[in-house]
PDB file of N, CA and C in Angstrom:
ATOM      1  N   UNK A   1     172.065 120.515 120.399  1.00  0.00           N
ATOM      2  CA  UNK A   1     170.851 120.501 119.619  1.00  0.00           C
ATOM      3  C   UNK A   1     171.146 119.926 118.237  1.00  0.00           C
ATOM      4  N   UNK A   2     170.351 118.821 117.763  1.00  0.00           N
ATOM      5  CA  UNK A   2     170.588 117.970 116.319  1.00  0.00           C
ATOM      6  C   UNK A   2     169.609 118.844 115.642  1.00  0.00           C
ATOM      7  N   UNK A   3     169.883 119.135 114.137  1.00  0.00           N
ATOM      8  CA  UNK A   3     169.175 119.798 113.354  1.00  0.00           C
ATOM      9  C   UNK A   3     168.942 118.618 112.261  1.00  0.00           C
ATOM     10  N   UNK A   4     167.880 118.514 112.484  1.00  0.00           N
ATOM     11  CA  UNK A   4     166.887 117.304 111.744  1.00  0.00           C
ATOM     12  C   UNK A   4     165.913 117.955 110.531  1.00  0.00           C
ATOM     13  N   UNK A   5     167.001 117.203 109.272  1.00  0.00           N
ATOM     14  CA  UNK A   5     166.057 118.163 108.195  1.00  0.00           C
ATOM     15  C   UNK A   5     164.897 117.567 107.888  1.00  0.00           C
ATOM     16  N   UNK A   6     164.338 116.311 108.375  1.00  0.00           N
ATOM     17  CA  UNK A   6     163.031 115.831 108.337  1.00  0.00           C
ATOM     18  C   UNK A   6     162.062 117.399 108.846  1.00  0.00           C
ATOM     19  N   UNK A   7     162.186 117.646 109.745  1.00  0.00           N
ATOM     20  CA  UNK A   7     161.448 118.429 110.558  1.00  0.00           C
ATOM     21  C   UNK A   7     161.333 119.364 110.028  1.00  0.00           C
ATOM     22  N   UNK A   8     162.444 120.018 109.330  1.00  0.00           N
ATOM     23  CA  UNK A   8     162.456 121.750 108.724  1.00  0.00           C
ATOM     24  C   UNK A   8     162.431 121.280 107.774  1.00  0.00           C
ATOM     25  N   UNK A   9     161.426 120.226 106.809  1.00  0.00           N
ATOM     26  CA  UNK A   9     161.357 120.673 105.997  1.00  0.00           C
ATOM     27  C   UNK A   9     160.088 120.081 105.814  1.00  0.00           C
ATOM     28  N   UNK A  10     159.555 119.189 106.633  1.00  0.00           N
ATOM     29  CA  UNK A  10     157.823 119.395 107.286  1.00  0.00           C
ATOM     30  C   UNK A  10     157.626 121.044 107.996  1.00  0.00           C
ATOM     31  N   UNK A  11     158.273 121.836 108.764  1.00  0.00           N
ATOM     32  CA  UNK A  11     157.647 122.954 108.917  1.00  0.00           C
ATOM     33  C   UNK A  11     157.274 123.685 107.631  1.00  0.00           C
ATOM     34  N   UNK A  12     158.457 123.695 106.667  1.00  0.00           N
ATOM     35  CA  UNK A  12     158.442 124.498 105.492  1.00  0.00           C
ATOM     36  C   UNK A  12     157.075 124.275 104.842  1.00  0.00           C
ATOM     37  N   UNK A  13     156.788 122.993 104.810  1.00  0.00           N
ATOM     38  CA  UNK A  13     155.597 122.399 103.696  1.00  0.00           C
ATOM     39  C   UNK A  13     154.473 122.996 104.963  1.00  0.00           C
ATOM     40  N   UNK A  14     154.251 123.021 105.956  1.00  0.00           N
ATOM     41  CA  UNK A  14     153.200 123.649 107.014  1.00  0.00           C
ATOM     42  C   UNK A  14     153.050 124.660 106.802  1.00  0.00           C
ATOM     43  N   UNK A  15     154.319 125.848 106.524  1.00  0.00           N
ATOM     44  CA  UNK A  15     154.157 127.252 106.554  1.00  0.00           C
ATOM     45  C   UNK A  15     153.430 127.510 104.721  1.00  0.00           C
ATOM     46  N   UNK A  16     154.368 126.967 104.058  1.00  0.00           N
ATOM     47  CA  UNK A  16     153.428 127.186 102.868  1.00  0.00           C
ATOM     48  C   UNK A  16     151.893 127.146 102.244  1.00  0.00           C
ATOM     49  N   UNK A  17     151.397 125.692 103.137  1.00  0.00           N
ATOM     50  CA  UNK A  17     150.225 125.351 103.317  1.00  0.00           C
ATOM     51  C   UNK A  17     149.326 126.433 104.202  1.00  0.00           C
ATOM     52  N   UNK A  18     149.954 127.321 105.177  1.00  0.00           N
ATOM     53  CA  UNK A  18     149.282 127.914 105.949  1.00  0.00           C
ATOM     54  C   UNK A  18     149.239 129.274 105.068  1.00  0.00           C
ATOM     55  N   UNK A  19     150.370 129.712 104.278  1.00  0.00           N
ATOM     56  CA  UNK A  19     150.251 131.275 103.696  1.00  0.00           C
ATOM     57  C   UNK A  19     149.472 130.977 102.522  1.00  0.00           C
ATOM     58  N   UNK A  20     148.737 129.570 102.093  1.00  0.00           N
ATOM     59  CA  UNK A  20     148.448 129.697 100.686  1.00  0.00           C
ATOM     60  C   UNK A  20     146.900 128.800 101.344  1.00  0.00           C
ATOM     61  N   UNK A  21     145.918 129.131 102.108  1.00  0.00           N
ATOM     62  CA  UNK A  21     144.838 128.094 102.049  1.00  0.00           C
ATOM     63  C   UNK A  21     144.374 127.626 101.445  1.00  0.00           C
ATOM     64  N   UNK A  22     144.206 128.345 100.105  1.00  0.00           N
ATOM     65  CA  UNK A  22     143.137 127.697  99.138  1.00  0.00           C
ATOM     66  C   UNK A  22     143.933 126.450  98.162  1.00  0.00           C
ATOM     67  N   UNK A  23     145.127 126.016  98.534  1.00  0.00           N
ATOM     68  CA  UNK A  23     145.664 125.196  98.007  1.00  0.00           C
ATOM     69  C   UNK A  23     145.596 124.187  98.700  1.00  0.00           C
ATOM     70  N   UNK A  24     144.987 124.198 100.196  1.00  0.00           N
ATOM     71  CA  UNK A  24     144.734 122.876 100.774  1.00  0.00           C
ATOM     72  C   UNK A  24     143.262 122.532 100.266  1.00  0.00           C
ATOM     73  N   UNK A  25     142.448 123.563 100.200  1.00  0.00           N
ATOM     74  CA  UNK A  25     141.263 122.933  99.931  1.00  0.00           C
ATOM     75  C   UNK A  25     141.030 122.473  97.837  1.00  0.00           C
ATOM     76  N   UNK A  26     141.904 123.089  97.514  1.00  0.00           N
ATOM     77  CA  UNK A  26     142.207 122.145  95.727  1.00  0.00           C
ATOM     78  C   UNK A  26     142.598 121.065  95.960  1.00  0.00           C
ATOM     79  N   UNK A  27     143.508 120.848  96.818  1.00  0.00           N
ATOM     80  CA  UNK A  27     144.283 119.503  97.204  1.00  0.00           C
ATOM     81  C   UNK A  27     143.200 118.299  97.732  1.00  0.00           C
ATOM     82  N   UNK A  28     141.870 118.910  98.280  1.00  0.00           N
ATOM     83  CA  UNK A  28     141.047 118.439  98.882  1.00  0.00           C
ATOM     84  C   UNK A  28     140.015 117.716  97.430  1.00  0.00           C
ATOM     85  N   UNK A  29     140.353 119.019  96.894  1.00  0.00           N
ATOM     86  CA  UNK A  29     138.881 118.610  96.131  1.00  0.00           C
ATOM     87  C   UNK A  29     139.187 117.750  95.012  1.00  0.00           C
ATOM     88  N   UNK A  30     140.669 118.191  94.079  1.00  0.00           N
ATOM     89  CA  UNK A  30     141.210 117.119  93.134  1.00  0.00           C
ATOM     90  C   UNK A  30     141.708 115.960  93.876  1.00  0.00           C
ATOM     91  N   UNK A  31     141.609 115.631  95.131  1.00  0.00           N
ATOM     92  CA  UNK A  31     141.919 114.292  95.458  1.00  0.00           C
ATOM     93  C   UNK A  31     140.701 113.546  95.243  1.00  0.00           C
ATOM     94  N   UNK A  32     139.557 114.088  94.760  1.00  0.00           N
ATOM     95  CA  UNK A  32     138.798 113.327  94.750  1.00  0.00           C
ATOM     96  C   UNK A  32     138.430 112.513  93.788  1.00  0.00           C
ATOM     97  N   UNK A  33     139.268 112.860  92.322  1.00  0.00           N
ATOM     98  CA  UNK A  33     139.464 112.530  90.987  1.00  0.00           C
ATOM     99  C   UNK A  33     140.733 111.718  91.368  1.00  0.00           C
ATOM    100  N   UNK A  34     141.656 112.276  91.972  1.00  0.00           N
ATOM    101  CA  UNK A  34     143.181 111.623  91.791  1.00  0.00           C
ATOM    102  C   UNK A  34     143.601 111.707  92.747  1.00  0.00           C
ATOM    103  N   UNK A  35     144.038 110.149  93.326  1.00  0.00           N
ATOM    104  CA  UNK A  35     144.061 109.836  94.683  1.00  0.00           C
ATOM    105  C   UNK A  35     145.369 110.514  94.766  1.00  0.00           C
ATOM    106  N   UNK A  36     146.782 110.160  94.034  1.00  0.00           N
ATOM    107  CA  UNK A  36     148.400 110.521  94.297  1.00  0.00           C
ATOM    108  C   UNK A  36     148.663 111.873  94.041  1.00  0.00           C
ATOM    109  N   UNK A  37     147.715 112.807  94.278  1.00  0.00           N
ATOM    110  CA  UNK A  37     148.108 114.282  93.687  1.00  0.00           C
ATOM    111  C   UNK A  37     148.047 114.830  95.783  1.00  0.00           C
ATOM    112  N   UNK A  38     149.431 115.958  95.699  1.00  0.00           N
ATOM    113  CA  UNK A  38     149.525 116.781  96.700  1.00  0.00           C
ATOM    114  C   UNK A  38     149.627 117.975  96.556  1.00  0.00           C
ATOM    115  N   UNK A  39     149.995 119.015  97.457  1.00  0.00           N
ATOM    116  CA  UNK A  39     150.354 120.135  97.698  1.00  0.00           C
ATOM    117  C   UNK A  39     151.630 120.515  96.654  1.00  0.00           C
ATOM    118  N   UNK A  40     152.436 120.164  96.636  1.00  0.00           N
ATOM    119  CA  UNK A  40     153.507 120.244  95.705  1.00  0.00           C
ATOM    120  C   UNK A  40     152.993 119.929  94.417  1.00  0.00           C
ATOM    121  N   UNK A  41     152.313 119.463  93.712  1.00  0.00           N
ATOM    122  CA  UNK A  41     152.065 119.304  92.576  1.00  0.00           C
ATOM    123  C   UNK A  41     150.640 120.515  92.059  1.00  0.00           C
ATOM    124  N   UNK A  42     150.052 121.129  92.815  1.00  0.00           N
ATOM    125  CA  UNK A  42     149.760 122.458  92.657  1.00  0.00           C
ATOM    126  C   UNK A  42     149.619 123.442  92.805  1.00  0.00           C
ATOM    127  N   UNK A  43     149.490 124.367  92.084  1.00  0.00           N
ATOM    128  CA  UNK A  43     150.059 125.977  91.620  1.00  0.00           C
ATOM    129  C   UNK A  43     149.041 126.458  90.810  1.00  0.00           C
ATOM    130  N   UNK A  44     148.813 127.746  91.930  1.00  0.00           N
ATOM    131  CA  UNK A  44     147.296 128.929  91.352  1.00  0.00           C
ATOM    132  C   UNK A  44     148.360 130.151  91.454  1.00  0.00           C
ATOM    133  N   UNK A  45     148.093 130.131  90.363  1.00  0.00           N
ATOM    134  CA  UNK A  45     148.647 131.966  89.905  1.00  0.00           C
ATOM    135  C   UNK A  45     147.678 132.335  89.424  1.00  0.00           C
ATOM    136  N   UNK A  46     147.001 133.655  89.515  1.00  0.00           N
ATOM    137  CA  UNK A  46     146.501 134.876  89.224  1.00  0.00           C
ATOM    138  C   UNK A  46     145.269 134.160  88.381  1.00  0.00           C
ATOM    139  N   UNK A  47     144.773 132.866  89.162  1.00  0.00           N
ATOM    140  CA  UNK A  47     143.553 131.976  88.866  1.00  0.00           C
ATOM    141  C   UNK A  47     143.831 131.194  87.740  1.00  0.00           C
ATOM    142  N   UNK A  48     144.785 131.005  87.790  1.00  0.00           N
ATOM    143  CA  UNK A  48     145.069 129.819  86.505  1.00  0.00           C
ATOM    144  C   UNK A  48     145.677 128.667  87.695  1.00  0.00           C
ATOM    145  N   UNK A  49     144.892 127.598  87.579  1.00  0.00           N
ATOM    146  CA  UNK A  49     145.414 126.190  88.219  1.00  0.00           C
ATOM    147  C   UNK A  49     146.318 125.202  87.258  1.00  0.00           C
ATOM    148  N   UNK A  50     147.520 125.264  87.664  1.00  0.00           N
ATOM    149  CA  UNK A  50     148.717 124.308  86.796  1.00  0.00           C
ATOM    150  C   UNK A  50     148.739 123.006  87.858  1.00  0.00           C
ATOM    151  N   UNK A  51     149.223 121.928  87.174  1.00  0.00           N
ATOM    152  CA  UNK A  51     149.571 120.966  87.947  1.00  0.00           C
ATOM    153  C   UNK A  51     150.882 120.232  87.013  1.00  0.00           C
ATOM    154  N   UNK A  52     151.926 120.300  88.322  1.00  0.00           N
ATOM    155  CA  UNK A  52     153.131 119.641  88.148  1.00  0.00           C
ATOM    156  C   UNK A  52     153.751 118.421  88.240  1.00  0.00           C
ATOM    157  N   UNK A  53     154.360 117.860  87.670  1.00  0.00           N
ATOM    158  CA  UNK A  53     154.871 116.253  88.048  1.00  0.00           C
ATOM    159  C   UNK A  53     153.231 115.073  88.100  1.00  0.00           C
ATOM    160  N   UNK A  54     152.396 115.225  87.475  1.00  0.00           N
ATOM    161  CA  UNK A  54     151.684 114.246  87.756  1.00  0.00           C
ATOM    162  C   UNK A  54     151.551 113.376  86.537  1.00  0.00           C
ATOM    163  N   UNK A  55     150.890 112.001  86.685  1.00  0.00           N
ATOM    164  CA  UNK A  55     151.211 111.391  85.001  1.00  0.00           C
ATOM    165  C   UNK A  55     150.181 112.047  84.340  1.00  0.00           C
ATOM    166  N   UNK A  56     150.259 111.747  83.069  1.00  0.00           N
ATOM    167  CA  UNK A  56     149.929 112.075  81.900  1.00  0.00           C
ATOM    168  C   UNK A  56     147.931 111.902  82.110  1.00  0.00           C
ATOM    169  N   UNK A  57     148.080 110.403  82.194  1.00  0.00           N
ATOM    170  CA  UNK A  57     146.515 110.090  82.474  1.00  0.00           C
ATOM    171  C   UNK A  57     145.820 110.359  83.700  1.00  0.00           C
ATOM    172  N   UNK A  58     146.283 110.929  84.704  1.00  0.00           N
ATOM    173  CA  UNK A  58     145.844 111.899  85.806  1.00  0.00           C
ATOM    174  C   UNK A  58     145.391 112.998  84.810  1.00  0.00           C
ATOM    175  N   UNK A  59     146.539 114.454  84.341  1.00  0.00           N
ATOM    176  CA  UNK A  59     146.463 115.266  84.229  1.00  0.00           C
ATOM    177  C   UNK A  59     144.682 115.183  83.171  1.00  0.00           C
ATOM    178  N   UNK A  60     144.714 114.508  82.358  1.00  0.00           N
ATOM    179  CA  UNK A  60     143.808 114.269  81.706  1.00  0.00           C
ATOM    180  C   UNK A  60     142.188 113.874  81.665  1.00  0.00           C
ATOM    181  N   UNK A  61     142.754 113.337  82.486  1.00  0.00           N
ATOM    182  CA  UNK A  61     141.420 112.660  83.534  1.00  0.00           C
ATOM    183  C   UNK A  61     141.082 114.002  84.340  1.00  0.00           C
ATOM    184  N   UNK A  62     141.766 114.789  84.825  1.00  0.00           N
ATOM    185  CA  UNK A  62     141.162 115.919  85.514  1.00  0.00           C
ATOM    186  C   UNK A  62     141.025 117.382  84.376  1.00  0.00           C
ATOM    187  N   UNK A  63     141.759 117.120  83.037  1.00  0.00           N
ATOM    188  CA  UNK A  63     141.257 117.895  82.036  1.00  0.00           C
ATOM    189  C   UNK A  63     139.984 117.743  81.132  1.00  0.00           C
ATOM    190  N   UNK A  64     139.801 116.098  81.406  1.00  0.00           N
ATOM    191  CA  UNK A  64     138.248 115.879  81.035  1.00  0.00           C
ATOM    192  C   UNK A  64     137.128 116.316  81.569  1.00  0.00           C
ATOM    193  N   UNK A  65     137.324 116.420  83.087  1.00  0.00           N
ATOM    194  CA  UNK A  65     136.182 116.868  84.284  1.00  0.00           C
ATOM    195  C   UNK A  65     136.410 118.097  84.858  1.00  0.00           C
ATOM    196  N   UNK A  66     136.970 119.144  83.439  1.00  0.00           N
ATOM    197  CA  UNK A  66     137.466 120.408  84.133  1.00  0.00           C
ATOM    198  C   UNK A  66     136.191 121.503  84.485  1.00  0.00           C
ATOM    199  N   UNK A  67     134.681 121.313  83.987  1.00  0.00           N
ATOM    200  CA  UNK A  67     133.833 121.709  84.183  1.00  0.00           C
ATOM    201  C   UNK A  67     133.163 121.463  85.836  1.00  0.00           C
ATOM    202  N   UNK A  68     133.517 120.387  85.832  1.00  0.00           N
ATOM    203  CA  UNK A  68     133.206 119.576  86.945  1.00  0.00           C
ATOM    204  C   UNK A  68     133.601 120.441  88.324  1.00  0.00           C
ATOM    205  N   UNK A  69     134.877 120.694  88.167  1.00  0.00           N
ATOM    206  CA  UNK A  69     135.999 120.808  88.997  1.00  0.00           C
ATOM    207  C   UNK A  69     135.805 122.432  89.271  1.00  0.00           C
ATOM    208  N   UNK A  70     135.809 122.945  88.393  1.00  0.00           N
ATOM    209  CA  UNK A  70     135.775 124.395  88.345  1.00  0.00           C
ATOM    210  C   UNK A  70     134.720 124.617  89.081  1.00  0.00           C
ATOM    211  N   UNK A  71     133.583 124.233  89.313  1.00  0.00           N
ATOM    212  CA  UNK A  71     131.942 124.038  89.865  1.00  0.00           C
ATOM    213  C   UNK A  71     131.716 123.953  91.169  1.00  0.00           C
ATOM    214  N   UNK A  72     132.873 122.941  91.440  1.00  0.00           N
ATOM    215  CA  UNK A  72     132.977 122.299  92.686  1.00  0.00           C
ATOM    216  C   UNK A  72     134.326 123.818  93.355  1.00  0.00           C
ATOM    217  N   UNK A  73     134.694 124.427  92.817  1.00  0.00           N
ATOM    218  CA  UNK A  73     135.487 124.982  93.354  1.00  0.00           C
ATOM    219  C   UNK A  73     135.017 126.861  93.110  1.00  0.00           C
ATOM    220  N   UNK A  74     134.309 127.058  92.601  1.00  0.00           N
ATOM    221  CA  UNK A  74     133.259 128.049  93.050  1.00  0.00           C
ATOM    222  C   UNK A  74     132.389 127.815  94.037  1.00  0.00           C
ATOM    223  N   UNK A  75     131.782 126.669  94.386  1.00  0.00           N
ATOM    224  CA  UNK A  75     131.138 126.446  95.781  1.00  0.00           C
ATOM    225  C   UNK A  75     132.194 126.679  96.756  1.00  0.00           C
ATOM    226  N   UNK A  76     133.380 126.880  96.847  1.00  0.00           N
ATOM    227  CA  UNK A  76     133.946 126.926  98.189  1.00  0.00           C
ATOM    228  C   UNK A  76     134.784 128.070  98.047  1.00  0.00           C
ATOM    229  N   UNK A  77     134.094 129.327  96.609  1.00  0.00           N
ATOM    230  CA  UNK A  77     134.297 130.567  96.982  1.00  0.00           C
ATOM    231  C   UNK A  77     135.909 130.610  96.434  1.00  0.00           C
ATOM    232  N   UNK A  78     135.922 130.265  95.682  1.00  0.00           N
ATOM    233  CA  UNK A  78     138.013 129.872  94.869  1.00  0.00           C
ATOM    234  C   UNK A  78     137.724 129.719  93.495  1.00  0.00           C
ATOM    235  N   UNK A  79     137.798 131.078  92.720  1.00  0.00           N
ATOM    236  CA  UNK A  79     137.603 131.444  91.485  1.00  0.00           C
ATOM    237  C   UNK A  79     138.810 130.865  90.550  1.00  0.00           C
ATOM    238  N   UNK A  80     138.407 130.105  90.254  1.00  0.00           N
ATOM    239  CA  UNK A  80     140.061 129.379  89.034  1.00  0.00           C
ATOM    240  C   UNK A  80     139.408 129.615  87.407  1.00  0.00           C
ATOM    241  N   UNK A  81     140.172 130.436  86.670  1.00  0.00           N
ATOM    242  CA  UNK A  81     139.729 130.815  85.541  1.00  0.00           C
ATOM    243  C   UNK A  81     140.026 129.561  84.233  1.00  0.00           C
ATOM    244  N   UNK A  82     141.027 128.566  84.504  1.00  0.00           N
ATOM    245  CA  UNK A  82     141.440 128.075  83.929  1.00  0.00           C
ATOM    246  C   UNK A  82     142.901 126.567  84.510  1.00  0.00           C
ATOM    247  N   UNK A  83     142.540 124.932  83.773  1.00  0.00           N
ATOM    248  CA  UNK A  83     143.741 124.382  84.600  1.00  0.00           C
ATOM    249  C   UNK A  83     144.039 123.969  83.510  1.00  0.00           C
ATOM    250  N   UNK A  84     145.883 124.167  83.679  1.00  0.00           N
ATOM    251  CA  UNK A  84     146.582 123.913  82.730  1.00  0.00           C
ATOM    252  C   UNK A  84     147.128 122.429  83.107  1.00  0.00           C
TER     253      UNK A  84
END
């Protein structure tokens, strides 16, 4: 048996995605502002939305339309108090 870390480490990113749902559907909804943003680049703690590694004029562009965003993400029942 070959242990192929392609694979285990697509399960890993599956299992995370599966214990954390509401991070697929952020992933859903800020893709709609910013096409190159994924799963790895965000993080909801205790309703604060951070986003990691993205450029500068992304982060901004989605700190301009943070009303927007927040709006769109109470319609699908995902209370975010704040994105850093």
């Amino acid at each position: 048996m070959e242990f192929n870390i392609k694979d285990y480490i697509q399960k890993i990113k599956e299992k995370s995605i599966q214990s954390q749902p509401e991070v697929g559907i952020l992933e859903k909804i800020l893709k709609g502002y910013v096409l190159d943003i994924n799963v790895r680049n965000i993080s909801l703690n205790k309703g604060i939305l951070s986003l990691k590694n993205i450029s500068p004029s992304a982060k901004t562009f989605i700190k301009t339309r943070k009303k927007e965003i927040l709006y769109k993400l109470k319609e699908h029942n995902l209370f975010v108090h704040d994105i850093i």
